[in-house]
Protein backbone atom coordinates (compact mmCIF):
# COMPACT_ATOMS: atom_id res chain seq x y z
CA UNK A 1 -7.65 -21.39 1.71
CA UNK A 2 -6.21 -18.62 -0.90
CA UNK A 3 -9.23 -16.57 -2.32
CA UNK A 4 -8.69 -14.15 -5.53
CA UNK A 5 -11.58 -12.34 -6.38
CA UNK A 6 -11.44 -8.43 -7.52
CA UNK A 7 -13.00 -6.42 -5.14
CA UNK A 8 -14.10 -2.64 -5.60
CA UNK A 9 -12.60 -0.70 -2.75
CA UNK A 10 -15.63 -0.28 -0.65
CA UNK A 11 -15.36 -3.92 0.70
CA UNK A 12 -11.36 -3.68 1.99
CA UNK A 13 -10.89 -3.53 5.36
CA UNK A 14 -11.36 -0.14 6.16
CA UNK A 15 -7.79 0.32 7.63
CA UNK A 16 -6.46 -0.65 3.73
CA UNK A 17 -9.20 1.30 2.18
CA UNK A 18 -8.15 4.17 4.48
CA UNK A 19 -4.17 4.09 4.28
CA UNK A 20 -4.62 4.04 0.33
CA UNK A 21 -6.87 6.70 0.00
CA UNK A 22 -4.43 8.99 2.15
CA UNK A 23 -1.60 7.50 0.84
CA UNK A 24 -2.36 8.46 -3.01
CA UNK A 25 -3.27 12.38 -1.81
CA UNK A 26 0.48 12.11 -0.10
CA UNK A 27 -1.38 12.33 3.15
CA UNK A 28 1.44 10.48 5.17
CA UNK A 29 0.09 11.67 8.74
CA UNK A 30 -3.02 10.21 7.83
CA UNK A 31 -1.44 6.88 6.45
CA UNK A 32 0.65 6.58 9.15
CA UNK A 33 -2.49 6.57 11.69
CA UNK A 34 -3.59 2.56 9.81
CA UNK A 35 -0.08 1.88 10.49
CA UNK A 36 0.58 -0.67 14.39
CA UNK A 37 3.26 0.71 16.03
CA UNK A 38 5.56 -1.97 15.23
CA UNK A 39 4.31 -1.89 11.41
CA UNK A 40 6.85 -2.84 8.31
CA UNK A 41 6.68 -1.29 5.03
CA UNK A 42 9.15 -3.21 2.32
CA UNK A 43 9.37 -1.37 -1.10
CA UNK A 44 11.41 -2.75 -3.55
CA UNK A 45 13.65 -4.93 -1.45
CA UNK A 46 14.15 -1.84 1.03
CA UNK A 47 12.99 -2.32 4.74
CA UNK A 48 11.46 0.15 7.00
CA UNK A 49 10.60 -0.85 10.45
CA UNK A 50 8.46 1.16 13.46
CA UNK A 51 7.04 4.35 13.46
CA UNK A 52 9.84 6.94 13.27
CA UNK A 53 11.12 4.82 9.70
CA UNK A 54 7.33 4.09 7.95
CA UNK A 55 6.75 7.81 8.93
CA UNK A 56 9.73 8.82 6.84
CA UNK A 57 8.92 6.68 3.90
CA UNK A 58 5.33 7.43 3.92
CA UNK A 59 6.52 11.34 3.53
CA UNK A 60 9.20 10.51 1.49
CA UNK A 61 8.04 7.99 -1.28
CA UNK A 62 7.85 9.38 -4.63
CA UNK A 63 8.17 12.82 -3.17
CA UNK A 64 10.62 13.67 -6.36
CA UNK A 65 7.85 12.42 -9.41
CA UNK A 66 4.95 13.66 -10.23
CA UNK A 67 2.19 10.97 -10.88
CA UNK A 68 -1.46 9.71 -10.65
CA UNK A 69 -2.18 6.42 -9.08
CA UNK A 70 -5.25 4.33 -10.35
CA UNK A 71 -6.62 0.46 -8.31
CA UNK A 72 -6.73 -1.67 -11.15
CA UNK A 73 -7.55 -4.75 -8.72
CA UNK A 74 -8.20 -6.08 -5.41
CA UNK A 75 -8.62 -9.69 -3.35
CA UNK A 76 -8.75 -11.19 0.02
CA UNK A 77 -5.63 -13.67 0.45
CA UNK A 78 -7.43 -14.50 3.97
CA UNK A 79 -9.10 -13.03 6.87
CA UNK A 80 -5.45 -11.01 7.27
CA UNK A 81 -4.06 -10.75 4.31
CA UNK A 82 -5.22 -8.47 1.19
CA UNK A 83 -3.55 -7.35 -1.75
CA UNK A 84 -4.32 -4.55 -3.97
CA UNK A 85 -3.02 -3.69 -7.38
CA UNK A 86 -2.42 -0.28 -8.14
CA UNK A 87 -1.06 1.39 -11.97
CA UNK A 88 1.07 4.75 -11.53
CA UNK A 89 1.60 6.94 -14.28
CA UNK A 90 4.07 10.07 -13.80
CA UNK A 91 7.48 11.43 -14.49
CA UNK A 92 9.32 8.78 -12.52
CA UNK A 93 11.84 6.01 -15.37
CA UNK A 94 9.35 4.19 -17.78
CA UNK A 95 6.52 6.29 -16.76
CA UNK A 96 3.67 3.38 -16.33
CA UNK A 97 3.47 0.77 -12.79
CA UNK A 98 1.76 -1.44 -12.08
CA UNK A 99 2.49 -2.68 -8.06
CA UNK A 100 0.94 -4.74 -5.71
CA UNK A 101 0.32 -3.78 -2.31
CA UNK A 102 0.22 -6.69 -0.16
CA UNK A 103 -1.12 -6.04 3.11
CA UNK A 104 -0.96 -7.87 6.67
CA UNK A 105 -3.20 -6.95 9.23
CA UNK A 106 -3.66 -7.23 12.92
CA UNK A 107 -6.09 -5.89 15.43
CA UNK A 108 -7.50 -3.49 12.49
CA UNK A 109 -4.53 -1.77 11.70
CA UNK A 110 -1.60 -2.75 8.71
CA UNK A 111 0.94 -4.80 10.77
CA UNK A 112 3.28 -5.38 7.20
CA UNK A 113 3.03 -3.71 3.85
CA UNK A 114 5.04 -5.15 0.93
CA UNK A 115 5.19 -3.51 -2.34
CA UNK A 116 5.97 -5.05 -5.10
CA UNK A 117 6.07 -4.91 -9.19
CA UNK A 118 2.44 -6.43 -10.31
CA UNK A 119 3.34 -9.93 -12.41
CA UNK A 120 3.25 -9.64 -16.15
């Protein structure tokens, strides 16, 4: 059974919790630690797959904007899935996002990670 409720950060699994809160200081070695070995990041209909790729992207990803990154929502799909809404505001085209991260886990760490433009 689907549940959408907003959640403050303190009550995500801690290996989403975690990842994020590396992930918006650019801290891709720590990111990459929340990350199985056999993880998959999508990002706008591009694929990355395994360690050596998800490392790259998780160095890579924005690396030419500058921006802030705000969680504007949260909620518990099931007891392995979670998505979290984040809003980015930088120098990248239009300026404003809003994107979903939608997160799979497995055994504590993020087995798939799909981001995605936030509905309208």
């Amino acid at each position: 059974m689907t549940q959408h409720t907003d959640l403050p950060s303190d009550l995500l699994p801690p290996a989403v919790r975690q990842f994020l809160g590396a992930h918006i200081v650019r801290d891709a070695d720590t990111a990459s630690s929340f990350l199985a070995e056999d993880a998959v990041i999508v990002d706008q209909d591009e694929t990355f797959r395994g360690r050596e790729e998800t490392d790259a992207f998780l160095r890579d990803a924005g690396s030419e904007f500058e921006y802030t990154t705000e969680q504007i929502g949260a909620h518990r799909v099931d007891d392995t899935h979670w998505v979290v809404t984040v809003r980015l505001e930088g120098t990248f085209p239009g300026g404003v996002a809003e994107l979903d991260y939608r997160f799979e886990l497995r055994d504590d760490l993020i087995a798939e990670l799909v981001i995605a433009n936030h509905p309208a």
